[in-house]
C-alpha atoms as a PDB file:
ATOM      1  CA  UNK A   1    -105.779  13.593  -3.887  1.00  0.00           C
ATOM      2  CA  UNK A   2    -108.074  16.016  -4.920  1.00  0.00           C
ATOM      3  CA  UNK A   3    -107.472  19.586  -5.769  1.00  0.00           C
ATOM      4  CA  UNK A   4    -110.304  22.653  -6.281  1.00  0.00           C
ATOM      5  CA  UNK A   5    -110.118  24.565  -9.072  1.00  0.00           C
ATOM      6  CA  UNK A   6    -110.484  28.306  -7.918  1.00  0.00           C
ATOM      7  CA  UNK A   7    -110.560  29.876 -11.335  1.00  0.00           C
ATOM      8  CA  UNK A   8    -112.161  27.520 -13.470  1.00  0.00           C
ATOM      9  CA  UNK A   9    -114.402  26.033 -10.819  1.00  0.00           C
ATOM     10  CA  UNK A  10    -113.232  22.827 -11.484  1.00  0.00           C
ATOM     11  CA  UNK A  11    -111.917  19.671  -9.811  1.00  0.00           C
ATOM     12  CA  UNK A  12    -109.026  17.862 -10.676  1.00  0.00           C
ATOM     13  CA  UNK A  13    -108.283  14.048  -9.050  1.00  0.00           C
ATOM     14  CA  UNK A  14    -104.641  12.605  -9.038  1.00  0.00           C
ATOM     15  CA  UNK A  15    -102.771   9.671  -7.657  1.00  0.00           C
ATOM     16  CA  UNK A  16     -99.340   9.269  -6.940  1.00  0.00           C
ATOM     17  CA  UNK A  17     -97.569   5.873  -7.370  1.00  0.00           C
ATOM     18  CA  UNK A  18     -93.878   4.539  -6.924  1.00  0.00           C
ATOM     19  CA  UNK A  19     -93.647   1.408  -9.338  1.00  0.00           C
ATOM     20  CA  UNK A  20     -90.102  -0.238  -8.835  1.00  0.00           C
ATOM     21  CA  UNK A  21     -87.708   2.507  -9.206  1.00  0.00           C
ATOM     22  CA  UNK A  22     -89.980   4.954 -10.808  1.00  0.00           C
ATOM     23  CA  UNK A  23     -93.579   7.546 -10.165  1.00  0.00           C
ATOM     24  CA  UNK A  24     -96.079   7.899 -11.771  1.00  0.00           C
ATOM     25  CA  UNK A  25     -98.908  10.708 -11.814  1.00  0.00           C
ATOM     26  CA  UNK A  26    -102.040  10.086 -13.111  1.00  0.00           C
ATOM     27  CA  UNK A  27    -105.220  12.142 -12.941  1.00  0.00           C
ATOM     28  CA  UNK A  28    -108.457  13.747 -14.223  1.00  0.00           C
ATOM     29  CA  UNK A  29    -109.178  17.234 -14.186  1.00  0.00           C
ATOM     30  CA  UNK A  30    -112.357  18.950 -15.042  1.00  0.00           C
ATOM     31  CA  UNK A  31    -112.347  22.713 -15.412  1.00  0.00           C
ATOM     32  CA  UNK A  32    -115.430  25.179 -17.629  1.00  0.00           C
ATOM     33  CA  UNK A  33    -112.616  27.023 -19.724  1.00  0.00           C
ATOM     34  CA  UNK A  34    -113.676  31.116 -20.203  1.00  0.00           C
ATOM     35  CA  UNK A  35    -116.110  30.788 -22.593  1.00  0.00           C
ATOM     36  CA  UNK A  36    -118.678  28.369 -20.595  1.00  0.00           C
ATOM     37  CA  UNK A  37    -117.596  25.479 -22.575  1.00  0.00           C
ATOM     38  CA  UNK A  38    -116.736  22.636 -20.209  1.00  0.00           C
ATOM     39  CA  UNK A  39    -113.368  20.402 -20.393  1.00  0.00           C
ATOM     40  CA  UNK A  40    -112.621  16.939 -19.502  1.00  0.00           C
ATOM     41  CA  UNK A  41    -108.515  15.923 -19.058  1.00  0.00           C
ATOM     42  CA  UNK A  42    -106.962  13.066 -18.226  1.00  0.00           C
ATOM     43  CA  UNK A  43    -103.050  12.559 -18.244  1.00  0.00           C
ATOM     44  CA  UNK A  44    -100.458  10.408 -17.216  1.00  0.00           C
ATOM     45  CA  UNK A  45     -97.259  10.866 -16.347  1.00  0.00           C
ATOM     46  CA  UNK A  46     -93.933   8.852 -15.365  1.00  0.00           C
ATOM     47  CA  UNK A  47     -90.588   9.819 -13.709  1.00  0.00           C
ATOM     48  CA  UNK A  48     -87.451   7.940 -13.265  1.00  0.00           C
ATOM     49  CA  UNK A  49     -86.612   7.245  -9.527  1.00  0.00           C
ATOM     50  CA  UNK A  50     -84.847  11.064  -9.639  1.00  0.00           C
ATOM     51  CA  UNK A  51     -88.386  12.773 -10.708  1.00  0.00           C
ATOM     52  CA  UNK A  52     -86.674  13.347 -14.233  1.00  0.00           C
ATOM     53  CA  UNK A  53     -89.820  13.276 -16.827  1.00  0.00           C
ATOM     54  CA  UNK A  54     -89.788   9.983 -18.802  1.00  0.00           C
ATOM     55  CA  UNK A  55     -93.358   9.873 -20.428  1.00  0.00           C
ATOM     56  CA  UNK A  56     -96.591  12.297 -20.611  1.00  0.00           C
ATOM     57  CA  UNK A  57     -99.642  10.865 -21.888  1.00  0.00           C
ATOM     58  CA  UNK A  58    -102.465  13.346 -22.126  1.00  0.00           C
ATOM     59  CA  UNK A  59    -106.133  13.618 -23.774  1.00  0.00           C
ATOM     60  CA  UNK A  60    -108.595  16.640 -23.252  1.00  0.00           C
ATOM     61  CA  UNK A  61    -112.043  16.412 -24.438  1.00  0.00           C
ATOM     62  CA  UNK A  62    -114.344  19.664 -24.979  1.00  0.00           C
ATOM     63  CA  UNK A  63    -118.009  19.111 -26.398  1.00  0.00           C
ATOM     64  CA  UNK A  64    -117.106  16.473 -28.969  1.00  0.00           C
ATOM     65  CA  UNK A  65    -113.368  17.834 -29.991  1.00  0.00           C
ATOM     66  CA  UNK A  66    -111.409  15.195 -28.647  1.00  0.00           C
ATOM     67  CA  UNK A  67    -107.494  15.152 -28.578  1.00  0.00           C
ATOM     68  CA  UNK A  68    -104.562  13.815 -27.431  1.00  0.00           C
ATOM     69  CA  UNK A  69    -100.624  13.566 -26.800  1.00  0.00           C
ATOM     70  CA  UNK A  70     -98.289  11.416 -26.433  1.00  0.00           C
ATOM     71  CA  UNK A  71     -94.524  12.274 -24.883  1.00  0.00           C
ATOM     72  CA  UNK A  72     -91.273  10.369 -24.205  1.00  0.00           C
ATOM     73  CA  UNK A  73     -87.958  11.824 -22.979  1.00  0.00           C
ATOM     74  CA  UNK A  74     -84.989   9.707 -23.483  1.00  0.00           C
ATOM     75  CA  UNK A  75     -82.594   9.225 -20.497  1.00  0.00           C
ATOM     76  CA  UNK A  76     -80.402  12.363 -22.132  1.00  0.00           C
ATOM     77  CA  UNK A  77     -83.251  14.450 -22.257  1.00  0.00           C
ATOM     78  CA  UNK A  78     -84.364  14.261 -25.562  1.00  0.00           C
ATOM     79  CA  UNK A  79     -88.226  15.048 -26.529  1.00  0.00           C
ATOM     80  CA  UNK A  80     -90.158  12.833 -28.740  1.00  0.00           C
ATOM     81  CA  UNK A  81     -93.686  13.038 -30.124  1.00  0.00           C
ATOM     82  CA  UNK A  82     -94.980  10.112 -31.792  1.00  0.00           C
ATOM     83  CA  UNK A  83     -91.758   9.143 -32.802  1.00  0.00           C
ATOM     84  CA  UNK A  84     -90.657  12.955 -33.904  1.00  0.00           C
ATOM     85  CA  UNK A  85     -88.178  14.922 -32.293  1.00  0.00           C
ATOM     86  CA  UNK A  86     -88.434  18.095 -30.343  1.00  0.00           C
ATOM     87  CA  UNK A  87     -86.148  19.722 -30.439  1.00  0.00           C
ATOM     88  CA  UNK A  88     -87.336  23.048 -29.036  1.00  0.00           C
ATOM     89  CA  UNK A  89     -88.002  21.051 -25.949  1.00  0.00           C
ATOM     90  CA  UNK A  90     -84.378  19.864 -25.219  1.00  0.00           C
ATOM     91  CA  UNK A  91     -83.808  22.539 -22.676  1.00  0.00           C
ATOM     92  CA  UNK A  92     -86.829  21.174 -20.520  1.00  0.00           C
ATOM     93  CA  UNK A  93     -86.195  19.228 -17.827  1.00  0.00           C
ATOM     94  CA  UNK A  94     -89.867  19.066 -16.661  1.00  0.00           C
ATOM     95  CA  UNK A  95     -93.494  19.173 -17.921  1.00  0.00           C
ATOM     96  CA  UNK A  96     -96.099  21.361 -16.537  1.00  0.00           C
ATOM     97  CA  UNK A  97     -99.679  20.318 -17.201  1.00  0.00           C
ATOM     98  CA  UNK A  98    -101.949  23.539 -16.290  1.00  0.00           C
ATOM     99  CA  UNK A  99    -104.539  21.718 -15.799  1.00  0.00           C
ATOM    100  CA  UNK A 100    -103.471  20.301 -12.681  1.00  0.00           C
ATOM    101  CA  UNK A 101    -100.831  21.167  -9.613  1.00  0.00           C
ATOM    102  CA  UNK A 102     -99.635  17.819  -9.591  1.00  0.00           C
ATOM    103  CA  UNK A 103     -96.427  18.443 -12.112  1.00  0.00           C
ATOM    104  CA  UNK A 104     -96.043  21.262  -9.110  1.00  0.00           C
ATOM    105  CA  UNK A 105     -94.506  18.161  -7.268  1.00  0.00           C
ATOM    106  CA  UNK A 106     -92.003  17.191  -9.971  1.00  0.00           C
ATOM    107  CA  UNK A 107     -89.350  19.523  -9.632  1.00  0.00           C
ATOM    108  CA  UNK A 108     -90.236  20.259  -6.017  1.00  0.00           C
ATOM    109  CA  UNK A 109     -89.415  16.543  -5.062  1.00  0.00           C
ATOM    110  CA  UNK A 110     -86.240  16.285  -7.983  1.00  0.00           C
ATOM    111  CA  UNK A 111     -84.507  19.789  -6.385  1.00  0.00           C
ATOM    112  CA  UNK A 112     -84.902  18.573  -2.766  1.00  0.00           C
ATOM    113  CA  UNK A 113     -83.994  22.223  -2.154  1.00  0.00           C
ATOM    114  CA  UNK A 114     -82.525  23.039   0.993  1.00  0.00           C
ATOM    115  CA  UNK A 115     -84.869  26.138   3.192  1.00  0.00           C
ATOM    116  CA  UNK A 116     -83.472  29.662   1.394  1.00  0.00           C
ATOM    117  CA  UNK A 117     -81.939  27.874  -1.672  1.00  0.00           C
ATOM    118  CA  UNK A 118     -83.538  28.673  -5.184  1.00  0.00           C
ATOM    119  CA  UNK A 119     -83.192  27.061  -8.947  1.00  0.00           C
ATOM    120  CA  UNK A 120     -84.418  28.132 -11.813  1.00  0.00           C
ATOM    121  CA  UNK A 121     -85.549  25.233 -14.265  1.00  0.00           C
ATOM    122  CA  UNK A 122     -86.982  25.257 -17.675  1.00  0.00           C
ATOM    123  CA  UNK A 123     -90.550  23.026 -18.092  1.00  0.00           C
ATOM    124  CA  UNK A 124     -92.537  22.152 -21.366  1.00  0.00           C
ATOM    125  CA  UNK A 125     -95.975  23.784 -20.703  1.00  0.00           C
ATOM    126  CA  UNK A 126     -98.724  21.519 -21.909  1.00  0.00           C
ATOM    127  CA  UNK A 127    -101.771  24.678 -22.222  1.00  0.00           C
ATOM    128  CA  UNK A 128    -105.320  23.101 -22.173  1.00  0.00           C
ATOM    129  CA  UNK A 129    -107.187  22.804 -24.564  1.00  0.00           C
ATOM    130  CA  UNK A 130    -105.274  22.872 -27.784  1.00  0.00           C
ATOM    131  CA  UNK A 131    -102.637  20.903 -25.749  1.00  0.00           C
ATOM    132  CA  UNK A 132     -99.664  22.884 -27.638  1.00  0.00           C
ATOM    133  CA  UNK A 133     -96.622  22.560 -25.880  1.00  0.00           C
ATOM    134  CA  UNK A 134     -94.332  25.929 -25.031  1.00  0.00           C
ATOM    135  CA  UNK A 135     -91.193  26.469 -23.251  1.00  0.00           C
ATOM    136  CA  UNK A 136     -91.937  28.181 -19.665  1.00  0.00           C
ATOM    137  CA  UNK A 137     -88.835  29.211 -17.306  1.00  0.00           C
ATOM    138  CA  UNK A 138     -89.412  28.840 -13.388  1.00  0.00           C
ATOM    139  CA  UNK A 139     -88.236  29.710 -10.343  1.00  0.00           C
ATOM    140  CA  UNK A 140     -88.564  26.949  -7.338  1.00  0.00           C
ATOM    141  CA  UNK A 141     -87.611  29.017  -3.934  1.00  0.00           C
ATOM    142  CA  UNK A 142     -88.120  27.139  -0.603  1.00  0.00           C
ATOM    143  CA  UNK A 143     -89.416  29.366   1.644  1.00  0.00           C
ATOM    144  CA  UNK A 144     -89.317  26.634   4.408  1.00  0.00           C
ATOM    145  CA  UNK A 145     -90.152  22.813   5.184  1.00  0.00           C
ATOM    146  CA  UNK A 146     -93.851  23.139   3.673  1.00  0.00           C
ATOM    147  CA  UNK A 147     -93.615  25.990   1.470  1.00  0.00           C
ATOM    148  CA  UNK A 148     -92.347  27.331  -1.724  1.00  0.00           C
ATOM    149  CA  UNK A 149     -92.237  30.218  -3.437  1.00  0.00           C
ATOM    150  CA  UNK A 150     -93.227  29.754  -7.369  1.00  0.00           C
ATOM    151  CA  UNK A 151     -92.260  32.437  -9.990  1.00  0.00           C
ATOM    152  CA  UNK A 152     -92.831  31.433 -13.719  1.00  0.00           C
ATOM    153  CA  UNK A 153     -91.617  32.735 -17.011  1.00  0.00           C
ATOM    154  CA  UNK A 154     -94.883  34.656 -17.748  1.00  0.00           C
ATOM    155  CA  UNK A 155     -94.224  37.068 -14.530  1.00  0.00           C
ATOM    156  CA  UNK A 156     -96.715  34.787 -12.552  1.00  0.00           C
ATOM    157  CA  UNK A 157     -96.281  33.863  -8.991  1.00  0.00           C
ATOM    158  CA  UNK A 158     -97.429  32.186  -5.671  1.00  0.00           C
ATOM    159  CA  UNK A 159     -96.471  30.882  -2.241  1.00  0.00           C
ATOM    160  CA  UNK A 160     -97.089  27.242  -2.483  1.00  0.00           C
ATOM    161  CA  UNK A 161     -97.799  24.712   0.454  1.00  0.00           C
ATOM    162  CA  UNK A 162     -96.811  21.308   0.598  1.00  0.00           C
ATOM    163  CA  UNK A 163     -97.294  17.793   2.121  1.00  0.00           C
ATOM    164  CA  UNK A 164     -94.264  15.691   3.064  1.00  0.00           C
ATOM    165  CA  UNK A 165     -94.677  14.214  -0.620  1.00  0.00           C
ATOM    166  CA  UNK A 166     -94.442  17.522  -2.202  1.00  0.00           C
ATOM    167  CA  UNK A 167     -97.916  17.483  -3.278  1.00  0.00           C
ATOM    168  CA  UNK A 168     -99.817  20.880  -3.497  1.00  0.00           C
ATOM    169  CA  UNK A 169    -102.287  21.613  -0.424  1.00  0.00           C
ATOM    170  CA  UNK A 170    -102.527  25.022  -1.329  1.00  0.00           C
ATOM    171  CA  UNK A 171    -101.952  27.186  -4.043  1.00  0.00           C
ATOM    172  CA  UNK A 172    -103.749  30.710  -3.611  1.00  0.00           C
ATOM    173  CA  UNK A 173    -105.557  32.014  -6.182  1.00  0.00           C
ATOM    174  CA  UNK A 174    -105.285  28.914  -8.328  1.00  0.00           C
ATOM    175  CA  UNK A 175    -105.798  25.159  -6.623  1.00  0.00           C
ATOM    176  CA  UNK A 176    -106.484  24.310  -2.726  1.00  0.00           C
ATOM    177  CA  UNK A 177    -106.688  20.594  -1.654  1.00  0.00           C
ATOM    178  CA  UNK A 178    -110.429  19.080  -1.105  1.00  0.00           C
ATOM    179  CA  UNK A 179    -109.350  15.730   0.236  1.00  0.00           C
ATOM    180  CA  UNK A 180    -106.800  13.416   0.187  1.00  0.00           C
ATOM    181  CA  UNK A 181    -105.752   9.508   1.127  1.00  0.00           C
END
């Protein structure tokens, strides 16, 4: 699939795999981040057969600054960064990249919400590109079968539209699908 970038003018390119009993996102996004300089991102993620975040793999590259990180989450939900624990984290049950809508899909396909029920979930929000890691509360609402409404911890939100996978086709303001398989 690939998503337009509406306020960066970038692209971002992501597949979606089951392997066995589990998913696994991986993609490439390339935004120009506010001051002109352009950004290169590639990340990596795997879910348990529930959508419950296992791993996060991440590296963002801007002029010759590269850098990376590297995330597991034990099957009791505990955070680990090369090794170290993160503690902070242990409320998170997902991660949102935002650099991509694809981690949209995560909790949107592990709530199977029924149409008019809501939950609020906590996510570790990876921001581009320092790729520090803070906690972000959200709101999943589904509106009805294709759409959601979004509401995030930082008083942003959207209507969201989705395929039958729960992957983003529209997200106004922010990402709108350019093609997909």
């Amino acid at each position: 699939m690939v998503w337009r970038n509406l306020a960066t003018h970038g692209s971002d390119y992501c597949s979606l795999w089951q392997i066995g009993r589990s998913w696994r996102l991986q993609g490439t996004a390339i935004a120009v981040l506010n001051e002109g300089r352009p950004m290169l991102a590639d990340y990596e993620i795997e879910c348990d057969q529930l959508w419950h975040t296992r791993r996060v793999a991440a590296t963002c590259l801007t002029g010759s600054t590269p850098r990376s990180i590297d995330l597991m989450v034990d099957a009791s939900g505990v955070w680990r960064s090369s090794g170290e624990e993160l503690p902070t984290l242990g409320q998170c049950s997902d991660i949102d990249l935002a650099v991509t809508p694809a981690t949209n899909t995560l909790p949107i396909r592990r709530l199977n919400l029924e149409v008019g029920q809501s939950q609020e979930v906590t996510a570790a929000w990876l921001k581009f590109p320092d790729l520090t890691l803070e906690i972000l509360p959200q709101v999943y609402t589904r509106l009805g079968p294709p759409r959601y409404h979004y509401q995030s911890g930082t008083g942003f939100s959207a209507e969201l539209l989705v395929d039958d996978l729960g992957r983003i086709t529209a997200y106004p303001g922010g990402w709108e699908r350019a093609a997909s398989l």
